[in-house]
PDB file of N, CA and C in Angstrom:
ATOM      1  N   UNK A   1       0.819  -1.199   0.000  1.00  0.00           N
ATOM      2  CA  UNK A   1       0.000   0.000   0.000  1.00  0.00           C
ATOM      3  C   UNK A   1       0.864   1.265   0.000  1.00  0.00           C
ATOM      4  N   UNK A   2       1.751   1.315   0.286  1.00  0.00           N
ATOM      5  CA  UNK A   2       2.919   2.386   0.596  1.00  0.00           C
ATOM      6  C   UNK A   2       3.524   2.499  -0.895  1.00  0.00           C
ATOM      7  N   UNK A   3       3.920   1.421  -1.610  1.00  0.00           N
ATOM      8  CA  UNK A   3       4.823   1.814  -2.801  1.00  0.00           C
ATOM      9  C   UNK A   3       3.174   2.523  -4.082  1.00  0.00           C
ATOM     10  N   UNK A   4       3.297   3.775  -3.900  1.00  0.00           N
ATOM     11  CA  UNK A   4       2.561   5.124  -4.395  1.00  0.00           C
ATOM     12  C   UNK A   4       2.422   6.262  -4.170  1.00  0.00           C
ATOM     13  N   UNK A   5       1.921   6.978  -5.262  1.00  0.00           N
ATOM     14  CA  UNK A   5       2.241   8.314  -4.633  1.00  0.00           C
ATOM     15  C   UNK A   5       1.918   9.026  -4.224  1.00  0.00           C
ATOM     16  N   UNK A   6       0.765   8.249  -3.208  1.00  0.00           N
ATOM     17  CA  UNK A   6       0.679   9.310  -1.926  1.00  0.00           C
ATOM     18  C   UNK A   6       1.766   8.715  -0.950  1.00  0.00           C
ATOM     19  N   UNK A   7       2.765   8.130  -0.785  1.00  0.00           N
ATOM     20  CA  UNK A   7       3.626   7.835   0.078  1.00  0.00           C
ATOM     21  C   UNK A   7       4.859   7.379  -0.407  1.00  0.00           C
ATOM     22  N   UNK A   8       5.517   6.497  -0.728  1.00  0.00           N
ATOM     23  CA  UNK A   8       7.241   6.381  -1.527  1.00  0.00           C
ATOM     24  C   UNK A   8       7.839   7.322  -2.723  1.00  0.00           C
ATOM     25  N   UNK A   9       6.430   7.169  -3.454  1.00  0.00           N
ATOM     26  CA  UNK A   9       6.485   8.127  -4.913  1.00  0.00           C
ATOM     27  C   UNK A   9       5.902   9.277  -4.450  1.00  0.00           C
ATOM     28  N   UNK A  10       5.533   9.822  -3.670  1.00  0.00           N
ATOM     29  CA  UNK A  10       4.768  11.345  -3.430  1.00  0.00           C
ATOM     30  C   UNK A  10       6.270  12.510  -3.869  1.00  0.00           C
ATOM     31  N   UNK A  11       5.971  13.398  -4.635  1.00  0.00           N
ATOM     32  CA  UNK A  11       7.193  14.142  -5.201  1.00  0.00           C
ATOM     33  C   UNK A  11       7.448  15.543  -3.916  1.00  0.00           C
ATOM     34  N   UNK A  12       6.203  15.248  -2.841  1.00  0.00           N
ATOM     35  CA  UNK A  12       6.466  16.251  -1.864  1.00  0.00           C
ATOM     36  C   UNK A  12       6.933  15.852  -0.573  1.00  0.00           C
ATOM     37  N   UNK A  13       7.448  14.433  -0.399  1.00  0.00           N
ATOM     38  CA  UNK A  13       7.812  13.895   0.549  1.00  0.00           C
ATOM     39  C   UNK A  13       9.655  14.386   0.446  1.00  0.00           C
ATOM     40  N   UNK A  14       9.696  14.500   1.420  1.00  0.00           N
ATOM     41  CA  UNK A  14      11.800  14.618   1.438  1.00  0.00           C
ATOM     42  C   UNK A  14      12.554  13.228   1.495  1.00  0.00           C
ATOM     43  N   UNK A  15      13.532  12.997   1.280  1.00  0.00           N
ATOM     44  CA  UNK A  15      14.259  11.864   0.896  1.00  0.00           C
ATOM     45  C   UNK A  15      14.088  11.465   1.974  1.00  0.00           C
ATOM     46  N   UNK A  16      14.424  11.588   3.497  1.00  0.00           N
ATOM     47  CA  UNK A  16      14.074  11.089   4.281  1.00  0.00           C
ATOM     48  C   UNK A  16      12.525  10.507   5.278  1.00  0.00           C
ATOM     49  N   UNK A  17      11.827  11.492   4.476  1.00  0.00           N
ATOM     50  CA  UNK A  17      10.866  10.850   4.471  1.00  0.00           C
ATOM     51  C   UNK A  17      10.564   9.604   3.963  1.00  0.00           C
ATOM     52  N   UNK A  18      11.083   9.564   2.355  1.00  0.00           N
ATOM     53  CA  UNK A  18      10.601   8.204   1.793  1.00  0.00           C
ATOM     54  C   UNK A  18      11.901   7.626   2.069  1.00  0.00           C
ATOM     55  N   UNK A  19      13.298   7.530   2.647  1.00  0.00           N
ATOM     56  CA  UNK A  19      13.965   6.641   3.791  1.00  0.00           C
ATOM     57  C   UNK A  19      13.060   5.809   4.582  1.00  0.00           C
ATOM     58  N   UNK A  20      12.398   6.654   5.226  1.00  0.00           N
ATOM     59  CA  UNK A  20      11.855   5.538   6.858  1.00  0.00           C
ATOM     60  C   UNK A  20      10.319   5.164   5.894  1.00  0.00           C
ATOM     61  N   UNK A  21       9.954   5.647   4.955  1.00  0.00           N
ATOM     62  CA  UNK A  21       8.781   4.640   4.533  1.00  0.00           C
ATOM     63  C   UNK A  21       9.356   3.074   3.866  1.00  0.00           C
ATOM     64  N   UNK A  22      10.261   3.776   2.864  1.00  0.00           N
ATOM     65  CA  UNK A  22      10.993   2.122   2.917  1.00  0.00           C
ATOM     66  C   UNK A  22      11.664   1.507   3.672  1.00  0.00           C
ATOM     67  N   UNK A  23      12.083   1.834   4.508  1.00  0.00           N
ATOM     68  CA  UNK A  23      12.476   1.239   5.991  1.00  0.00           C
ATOM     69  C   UNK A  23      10.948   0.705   6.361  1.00  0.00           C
ATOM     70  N   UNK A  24      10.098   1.228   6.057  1.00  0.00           N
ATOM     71  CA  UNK A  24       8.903   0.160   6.901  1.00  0.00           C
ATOM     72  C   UNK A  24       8.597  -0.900   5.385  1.00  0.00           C
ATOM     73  N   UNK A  25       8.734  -0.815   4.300  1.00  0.00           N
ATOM     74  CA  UNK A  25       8.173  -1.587   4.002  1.00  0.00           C
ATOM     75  C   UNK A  25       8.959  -2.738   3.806  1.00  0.00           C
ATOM     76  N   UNK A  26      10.612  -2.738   4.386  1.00  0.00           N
ATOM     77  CA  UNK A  26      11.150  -3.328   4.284  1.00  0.00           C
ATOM     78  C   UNK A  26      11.408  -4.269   5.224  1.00  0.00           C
ATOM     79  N   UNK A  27      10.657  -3.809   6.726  1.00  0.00           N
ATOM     80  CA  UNK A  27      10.014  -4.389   7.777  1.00  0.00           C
ATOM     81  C   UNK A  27       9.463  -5.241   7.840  1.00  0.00           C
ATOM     82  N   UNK A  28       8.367  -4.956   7.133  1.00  0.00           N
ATOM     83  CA  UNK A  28       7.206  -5.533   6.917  1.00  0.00           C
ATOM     84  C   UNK A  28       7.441  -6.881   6.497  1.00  0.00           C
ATOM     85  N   UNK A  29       8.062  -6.827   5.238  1.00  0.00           N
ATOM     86  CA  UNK A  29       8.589  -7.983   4.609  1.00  0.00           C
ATOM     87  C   UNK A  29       9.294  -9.160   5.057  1.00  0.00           C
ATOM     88  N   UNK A  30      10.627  -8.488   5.249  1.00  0.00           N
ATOM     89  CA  UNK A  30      10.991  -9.124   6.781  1.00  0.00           C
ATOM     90  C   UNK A  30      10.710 -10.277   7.814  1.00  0.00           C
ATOM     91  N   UNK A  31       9.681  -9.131   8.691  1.00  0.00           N
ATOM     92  CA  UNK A  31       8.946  -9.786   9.597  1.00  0.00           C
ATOM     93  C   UNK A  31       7.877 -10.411   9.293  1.00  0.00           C
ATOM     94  N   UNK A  32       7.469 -10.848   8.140  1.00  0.00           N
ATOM     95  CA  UNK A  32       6.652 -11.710   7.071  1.00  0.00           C
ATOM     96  C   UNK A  32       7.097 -12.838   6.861  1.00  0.00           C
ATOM     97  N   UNK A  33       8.153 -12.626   6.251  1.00  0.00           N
ATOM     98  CA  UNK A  33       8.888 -13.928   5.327  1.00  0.00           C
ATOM     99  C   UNK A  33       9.405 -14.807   6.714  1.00  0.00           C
ATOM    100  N   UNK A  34      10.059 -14.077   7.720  1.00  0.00           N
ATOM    101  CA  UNK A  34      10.241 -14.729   9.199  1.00  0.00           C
ATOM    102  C   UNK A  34       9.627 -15.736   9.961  1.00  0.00           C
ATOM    103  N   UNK A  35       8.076 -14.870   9.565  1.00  0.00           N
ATOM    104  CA  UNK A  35       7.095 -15.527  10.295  1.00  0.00           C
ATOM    105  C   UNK A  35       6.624 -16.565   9.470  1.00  0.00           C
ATOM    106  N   UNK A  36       6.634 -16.449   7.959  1.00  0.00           N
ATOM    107  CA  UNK A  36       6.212 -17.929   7.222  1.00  0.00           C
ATOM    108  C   UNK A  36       7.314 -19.045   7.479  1.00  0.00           C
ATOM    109  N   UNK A  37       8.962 -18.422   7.884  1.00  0.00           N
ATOM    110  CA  UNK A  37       9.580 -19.410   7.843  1.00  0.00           C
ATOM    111  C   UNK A  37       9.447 -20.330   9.470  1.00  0.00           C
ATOM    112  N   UNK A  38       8.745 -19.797  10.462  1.00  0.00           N
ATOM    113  CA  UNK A  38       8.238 -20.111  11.851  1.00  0.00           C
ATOM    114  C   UNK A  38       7.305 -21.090  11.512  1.00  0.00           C
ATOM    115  N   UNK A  39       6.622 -20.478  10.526  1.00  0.00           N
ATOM    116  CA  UNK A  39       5.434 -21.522  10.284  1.00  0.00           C
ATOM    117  C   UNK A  39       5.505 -22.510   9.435  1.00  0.00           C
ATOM    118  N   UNK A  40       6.769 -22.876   9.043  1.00  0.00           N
ATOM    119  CA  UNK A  40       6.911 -23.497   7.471  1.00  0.00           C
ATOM    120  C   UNK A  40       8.270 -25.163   8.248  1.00  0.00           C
ATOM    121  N   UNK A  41       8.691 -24.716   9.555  1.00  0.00           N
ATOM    122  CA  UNK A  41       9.004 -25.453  10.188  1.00  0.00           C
ATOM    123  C   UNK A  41       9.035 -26.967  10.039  1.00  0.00           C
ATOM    124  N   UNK A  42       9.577 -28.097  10.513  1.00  0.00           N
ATOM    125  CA  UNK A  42       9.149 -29.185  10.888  1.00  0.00           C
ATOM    126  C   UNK A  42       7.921 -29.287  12.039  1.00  0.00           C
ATOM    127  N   UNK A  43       8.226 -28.468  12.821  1.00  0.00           N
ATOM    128  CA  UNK A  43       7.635 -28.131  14.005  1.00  0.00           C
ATOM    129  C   UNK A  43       7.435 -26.698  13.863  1.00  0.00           C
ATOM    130  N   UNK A  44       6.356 -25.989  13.513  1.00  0.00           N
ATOM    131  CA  UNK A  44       6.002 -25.198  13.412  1.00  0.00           C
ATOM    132  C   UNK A  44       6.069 -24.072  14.476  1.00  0.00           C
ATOM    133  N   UNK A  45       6.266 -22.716  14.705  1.00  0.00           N
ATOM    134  CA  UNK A  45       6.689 -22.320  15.869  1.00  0.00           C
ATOM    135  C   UNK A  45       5.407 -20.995  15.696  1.00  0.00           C
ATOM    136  N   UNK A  46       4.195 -21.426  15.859  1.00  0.00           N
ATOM    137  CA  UNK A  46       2.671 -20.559  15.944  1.00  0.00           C
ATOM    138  C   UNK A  46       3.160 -19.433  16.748  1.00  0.00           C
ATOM    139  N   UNK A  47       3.499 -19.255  17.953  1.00  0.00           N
ATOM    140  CA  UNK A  47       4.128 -18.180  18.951  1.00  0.00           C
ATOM    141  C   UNK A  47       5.188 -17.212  18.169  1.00  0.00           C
ATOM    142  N   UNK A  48       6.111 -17.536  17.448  1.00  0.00           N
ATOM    143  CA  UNK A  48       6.977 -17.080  16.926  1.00  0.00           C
ATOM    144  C   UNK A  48       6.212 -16.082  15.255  1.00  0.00           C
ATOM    145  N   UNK A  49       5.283 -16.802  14.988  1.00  0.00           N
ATOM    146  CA  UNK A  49       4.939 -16.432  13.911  1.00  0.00           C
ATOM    147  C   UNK A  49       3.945 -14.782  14.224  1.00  0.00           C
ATOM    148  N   UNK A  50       3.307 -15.679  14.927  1.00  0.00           N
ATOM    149  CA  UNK A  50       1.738 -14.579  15.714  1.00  0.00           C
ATOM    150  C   UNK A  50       3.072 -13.339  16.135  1.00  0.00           C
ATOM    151  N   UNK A  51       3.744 -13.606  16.781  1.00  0.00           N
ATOM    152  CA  UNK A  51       4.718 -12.268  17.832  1.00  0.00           C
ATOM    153  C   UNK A  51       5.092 -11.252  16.365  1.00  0.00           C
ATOM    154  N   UNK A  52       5.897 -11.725  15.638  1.00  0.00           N
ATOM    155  CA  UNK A  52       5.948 -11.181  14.727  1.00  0.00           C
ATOM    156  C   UNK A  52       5.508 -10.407  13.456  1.00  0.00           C
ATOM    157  N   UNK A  53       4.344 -10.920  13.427  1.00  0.00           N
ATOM    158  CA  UNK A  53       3.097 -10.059  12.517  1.00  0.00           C
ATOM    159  C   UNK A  53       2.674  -9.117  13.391  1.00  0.00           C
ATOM    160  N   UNK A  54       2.295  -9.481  14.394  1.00  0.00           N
ATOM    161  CA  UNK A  54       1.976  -8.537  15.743  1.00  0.00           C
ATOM    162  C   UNK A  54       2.442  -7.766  15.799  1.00  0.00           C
ATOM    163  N   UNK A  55       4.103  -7.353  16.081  1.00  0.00           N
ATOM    164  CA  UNK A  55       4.982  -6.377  15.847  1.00  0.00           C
ATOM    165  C   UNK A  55       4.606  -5.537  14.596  1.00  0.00           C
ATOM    166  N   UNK A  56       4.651  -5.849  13.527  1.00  0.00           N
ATOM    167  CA  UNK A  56       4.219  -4.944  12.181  1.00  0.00           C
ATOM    168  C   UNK A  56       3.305  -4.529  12.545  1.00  0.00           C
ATOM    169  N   UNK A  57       1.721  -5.054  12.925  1.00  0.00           N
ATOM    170  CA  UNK A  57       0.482  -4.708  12.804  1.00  0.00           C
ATOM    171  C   UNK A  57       0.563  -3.649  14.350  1.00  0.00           C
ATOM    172  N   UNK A  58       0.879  -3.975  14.759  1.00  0.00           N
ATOM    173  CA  UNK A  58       0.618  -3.050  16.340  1.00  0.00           C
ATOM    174  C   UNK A  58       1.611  -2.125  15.887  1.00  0.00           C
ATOM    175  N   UNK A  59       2.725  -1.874  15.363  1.00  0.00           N
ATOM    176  CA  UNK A  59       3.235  -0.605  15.386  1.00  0.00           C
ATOM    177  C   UNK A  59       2.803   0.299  14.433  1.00  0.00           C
ATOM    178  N   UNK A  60       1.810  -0.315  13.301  1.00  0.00           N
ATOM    179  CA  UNK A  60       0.877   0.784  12.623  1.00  0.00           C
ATOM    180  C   UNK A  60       0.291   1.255  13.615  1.00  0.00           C
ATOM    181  N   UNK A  61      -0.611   0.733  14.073  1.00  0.00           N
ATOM    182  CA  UNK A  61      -1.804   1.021  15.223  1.00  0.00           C
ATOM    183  C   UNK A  61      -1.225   2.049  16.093  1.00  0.00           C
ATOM    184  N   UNK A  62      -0.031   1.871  16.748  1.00  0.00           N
ATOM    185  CA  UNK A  62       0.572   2.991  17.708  1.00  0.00           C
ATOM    186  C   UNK A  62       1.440   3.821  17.078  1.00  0.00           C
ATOM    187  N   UNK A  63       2.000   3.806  15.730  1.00  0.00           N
ATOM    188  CA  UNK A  63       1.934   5.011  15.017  1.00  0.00           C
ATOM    189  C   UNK A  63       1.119   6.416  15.415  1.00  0.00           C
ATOM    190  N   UNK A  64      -0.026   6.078  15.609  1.00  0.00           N
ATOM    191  CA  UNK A  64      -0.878   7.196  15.499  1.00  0.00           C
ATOM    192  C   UNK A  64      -0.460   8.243  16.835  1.00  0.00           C
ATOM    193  N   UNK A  65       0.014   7.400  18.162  1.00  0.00           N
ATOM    194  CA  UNK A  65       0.481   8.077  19.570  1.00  0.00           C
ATOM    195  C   UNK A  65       2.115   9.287  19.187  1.00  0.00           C
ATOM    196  N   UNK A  66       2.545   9.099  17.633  1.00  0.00           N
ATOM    197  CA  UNK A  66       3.333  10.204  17.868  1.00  0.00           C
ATOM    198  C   UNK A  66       2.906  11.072  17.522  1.00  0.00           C
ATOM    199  N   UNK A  67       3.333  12.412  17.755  1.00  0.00           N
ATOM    200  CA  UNK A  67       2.986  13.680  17.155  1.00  0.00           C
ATOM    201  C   UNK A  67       3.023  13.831  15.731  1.00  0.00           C
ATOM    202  N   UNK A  68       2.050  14.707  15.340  1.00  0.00           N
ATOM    203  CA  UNK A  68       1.891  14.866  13.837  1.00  0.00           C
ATOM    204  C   UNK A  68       1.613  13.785  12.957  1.00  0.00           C
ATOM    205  N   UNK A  69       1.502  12.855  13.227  1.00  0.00           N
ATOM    206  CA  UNK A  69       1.326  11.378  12.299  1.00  0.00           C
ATOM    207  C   UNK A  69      -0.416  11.503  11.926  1.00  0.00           C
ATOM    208  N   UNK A  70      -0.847  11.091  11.123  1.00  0.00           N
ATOM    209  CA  UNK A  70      -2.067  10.847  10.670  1.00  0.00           C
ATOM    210  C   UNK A  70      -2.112   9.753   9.692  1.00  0.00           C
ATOM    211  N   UNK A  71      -3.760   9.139   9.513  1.00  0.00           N
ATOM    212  CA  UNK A  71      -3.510   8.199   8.699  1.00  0.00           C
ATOM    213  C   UNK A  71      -3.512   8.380   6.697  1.00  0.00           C
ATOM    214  N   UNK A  72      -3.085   8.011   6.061  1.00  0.00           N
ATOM    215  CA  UNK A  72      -3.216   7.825   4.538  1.00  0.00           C
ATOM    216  C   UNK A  72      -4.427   8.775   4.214  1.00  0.00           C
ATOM    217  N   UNK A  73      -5.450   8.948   4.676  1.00  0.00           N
ATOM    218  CA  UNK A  73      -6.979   9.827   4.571  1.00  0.00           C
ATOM    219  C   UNK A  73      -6.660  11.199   4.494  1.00  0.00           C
ATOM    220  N   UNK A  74      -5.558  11.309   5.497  1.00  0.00           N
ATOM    221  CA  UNK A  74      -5.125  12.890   5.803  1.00  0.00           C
ATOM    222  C   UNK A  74      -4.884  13.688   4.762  1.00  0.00           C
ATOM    223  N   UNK A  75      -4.491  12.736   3.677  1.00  0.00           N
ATOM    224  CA  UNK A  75      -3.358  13.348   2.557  1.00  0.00           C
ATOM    225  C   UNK A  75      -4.416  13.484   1.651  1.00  0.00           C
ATOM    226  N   UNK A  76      -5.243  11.956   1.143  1.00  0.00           N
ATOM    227  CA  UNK A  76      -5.883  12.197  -0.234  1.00  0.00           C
ATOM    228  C   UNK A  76      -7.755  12.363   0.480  1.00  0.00           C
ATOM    229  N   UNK A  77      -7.974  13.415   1.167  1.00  0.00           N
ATOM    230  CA  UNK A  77      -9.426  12.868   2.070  1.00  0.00           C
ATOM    231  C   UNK A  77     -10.443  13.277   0.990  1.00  0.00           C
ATOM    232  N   UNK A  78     -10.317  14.082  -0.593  1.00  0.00           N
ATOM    233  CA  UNK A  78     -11.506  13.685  -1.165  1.00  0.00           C
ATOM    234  C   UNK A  78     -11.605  11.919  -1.875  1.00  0.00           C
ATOM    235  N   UNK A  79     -10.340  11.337  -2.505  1.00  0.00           N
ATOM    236  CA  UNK A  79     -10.048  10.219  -2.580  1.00  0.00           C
ATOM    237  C   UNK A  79     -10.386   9.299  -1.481  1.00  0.00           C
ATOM    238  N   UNK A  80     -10.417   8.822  -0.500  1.00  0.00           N
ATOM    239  CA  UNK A  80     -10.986   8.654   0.806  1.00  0.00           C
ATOM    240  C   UNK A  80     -11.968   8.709   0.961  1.00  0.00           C
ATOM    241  N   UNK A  81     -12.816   9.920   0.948  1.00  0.00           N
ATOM    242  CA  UNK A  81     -14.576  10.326   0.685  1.00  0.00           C
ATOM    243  C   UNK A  81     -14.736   9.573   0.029  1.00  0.00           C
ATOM    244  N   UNK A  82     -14.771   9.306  -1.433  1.00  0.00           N
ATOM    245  CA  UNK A  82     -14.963   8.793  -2.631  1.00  0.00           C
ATOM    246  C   UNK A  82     -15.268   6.869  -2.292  1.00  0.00           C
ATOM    247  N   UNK A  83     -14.138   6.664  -1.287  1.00  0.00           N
ATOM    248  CA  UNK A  83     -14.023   5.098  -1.669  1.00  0.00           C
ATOM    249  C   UNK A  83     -14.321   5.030  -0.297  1.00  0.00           C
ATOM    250  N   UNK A  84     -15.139   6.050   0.376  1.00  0.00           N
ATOM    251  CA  UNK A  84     -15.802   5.351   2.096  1.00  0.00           C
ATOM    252  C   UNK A  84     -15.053   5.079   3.033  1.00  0.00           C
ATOM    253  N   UNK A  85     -13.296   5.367   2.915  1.00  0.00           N
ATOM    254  CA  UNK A  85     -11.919   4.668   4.019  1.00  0.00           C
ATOM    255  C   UNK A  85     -12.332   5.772   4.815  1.00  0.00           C
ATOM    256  N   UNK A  86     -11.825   5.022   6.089  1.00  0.00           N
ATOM    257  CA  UNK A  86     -12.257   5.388   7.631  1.00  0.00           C
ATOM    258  C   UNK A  86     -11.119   6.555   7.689  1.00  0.00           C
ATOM    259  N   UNK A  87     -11.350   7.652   8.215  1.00  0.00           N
ATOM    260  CA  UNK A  87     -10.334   8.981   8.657  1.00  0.00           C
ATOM    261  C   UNK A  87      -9.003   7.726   9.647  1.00  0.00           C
ATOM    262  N   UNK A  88      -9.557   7.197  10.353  1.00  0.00           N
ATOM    263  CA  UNK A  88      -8.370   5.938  10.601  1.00  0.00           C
ATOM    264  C   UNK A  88      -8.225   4.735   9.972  1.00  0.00           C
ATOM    265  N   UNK A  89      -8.111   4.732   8.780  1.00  0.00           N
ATOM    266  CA  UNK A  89      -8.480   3.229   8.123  1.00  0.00           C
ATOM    267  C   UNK A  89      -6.908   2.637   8.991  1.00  0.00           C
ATOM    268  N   UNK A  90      -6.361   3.160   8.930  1.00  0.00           N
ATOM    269  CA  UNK A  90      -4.451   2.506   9.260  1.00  0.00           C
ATOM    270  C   UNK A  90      -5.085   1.549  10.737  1.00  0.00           C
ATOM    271  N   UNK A  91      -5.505   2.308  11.632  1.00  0.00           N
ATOM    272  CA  UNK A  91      -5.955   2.106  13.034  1.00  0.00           C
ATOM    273  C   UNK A  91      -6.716   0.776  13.174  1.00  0.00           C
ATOM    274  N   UNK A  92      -7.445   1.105  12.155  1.00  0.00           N
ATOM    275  CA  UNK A  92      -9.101  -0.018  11.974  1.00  0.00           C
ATOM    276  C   UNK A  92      -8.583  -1.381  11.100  1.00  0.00           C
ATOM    277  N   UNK A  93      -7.335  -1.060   9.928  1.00  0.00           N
ATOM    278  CA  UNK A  93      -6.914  -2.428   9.471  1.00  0.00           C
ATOM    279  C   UNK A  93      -5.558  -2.969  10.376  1.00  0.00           C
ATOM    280  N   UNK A  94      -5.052  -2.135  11.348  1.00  0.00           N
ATOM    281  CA  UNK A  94      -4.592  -2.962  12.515  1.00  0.00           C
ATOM    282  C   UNK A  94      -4.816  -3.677  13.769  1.00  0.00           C
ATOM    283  N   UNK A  95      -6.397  -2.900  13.916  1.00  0.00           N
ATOM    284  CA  UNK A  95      -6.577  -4.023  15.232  1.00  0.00           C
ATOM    285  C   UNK A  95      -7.347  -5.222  14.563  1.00  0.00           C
ATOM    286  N   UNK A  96      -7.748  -4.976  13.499  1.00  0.00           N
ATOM    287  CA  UNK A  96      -8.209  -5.857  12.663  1.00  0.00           C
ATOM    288  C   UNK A  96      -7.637  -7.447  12.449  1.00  0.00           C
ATOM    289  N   UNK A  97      -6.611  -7.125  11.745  1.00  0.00           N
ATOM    290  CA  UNK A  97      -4.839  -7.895  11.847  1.00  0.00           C
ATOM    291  C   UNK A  97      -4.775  -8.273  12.942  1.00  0.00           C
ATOM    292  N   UNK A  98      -4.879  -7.311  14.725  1.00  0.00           N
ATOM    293  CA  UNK A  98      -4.082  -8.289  15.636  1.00  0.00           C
ATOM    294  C   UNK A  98      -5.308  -8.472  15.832  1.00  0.00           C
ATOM    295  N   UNK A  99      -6.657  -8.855  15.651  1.00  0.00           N
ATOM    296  CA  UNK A  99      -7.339  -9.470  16.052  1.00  0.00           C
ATOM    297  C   UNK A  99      -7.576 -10.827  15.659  1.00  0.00           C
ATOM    298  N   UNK A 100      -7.342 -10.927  14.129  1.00  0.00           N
ATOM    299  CA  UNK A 100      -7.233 -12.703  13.194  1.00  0.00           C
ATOM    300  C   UNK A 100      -6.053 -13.248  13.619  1.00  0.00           C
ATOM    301  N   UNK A 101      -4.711 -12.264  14.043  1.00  0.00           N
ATOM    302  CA  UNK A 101      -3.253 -13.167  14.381  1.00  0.00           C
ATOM    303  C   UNK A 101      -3.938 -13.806  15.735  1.00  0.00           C
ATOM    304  N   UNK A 102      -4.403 -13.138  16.702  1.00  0.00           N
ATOM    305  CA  UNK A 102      -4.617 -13.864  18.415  1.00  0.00           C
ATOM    306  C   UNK A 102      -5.551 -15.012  18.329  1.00  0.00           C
ATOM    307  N   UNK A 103      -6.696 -14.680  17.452  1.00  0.00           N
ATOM    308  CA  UNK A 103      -7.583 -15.540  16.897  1.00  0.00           C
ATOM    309  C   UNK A 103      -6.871 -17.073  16.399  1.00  0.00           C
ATOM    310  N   UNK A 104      -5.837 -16.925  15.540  1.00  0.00           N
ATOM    311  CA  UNK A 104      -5.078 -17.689  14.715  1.00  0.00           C
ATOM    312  C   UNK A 104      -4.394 -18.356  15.858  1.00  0.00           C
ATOM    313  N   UNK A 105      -3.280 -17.795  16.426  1.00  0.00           N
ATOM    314  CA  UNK A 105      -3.168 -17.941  17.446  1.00  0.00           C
ATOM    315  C   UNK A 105      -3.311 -19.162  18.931  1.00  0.00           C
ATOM    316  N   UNK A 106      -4.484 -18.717  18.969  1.00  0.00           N
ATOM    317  CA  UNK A 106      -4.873 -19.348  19.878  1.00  0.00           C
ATOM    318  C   UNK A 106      -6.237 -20.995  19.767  1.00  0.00           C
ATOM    319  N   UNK A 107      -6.410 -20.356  18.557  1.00  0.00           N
ATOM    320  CA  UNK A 107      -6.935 -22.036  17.506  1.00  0.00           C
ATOM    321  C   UNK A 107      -5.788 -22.745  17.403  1.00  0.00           C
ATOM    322  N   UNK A 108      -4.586 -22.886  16.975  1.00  0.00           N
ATOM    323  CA  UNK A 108      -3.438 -23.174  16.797  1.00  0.00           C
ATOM    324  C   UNK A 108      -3.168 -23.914  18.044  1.00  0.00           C
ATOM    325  N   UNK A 109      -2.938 -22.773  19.302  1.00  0.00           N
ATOM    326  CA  UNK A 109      -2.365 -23.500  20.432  1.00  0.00           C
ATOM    327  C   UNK A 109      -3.250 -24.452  20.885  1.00  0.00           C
ATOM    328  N   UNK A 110      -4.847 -24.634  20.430  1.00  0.00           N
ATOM    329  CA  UNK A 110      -6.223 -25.215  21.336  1.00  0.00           C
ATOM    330  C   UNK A 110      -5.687 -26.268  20.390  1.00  0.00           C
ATOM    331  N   UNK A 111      -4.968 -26.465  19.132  1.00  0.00           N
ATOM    332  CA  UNK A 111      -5.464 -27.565  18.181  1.00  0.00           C
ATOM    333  C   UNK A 111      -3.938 -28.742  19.467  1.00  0.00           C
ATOM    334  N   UNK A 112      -3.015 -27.751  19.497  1.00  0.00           N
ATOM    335  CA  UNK A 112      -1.799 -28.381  20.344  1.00  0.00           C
ATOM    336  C   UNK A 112      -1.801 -29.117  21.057  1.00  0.00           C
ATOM    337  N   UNK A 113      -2.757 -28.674  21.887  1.00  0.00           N
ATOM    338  CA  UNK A 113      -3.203 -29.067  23.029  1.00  0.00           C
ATOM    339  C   UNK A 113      -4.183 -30.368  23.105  1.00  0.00           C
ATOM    340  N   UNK A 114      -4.593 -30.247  22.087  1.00  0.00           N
ATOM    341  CA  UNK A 114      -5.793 -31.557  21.982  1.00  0.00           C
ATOM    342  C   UNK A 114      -5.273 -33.061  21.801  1.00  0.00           C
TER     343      UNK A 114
END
């Protein structure tokens, strides 16, 4: 969602700006490919996987606690109007996320256990 130009390609962002955006999307990835390789195991490591998506998805979500940050809406809000996204869509598709990872989660550990 980031590689465009309201955010990597935006021609009004400063180099360091689009620095720490690809620094996140390079995160992201990362802590993705990590977590499939947790899950891709002999022994699968569900805890290891969940912690790690978690990390990505919760630090969107608390993004919002620094100063000046807003979500994607801020920038394009008649685009936004248009397609119905929440003034926090960032907020709303992260607790979203850690809500299917704990979900996931914890089906996983119930299946362990059985």
């Amino acid at each position: 969602m980031d590689w465009n130009r309201t955010h990597l390609l935006n021609p009004q962002w400063t180099a360091h700006a689009r620095f720490h955006d690809a620094m996140t999307i390079a995160l992201g990835t990362g802590l993705g490919a990590l977590a499939l390789r947790a899950l891709l195991q002999a022994e699968p490591d569900v805890e290891q996987a969940a912690l790690l998506t978690a990390l990505f998805w919760g630090s969107q979500g608390a993004a919002y606690a620094f100063p000046g940050t807003d979500g994607a809406a801020a920038d394009v809000p008649e685009l936004a109007g248009r397609l119905g996204i929440s003034p926090r869509a960032e907020m709303v598709s992260s607790a979203g996320m850690l809500a299917v990872i704990g979900v996931g989660y914890l089906l996983a550990r119930q299946q362990r256990s059985s």
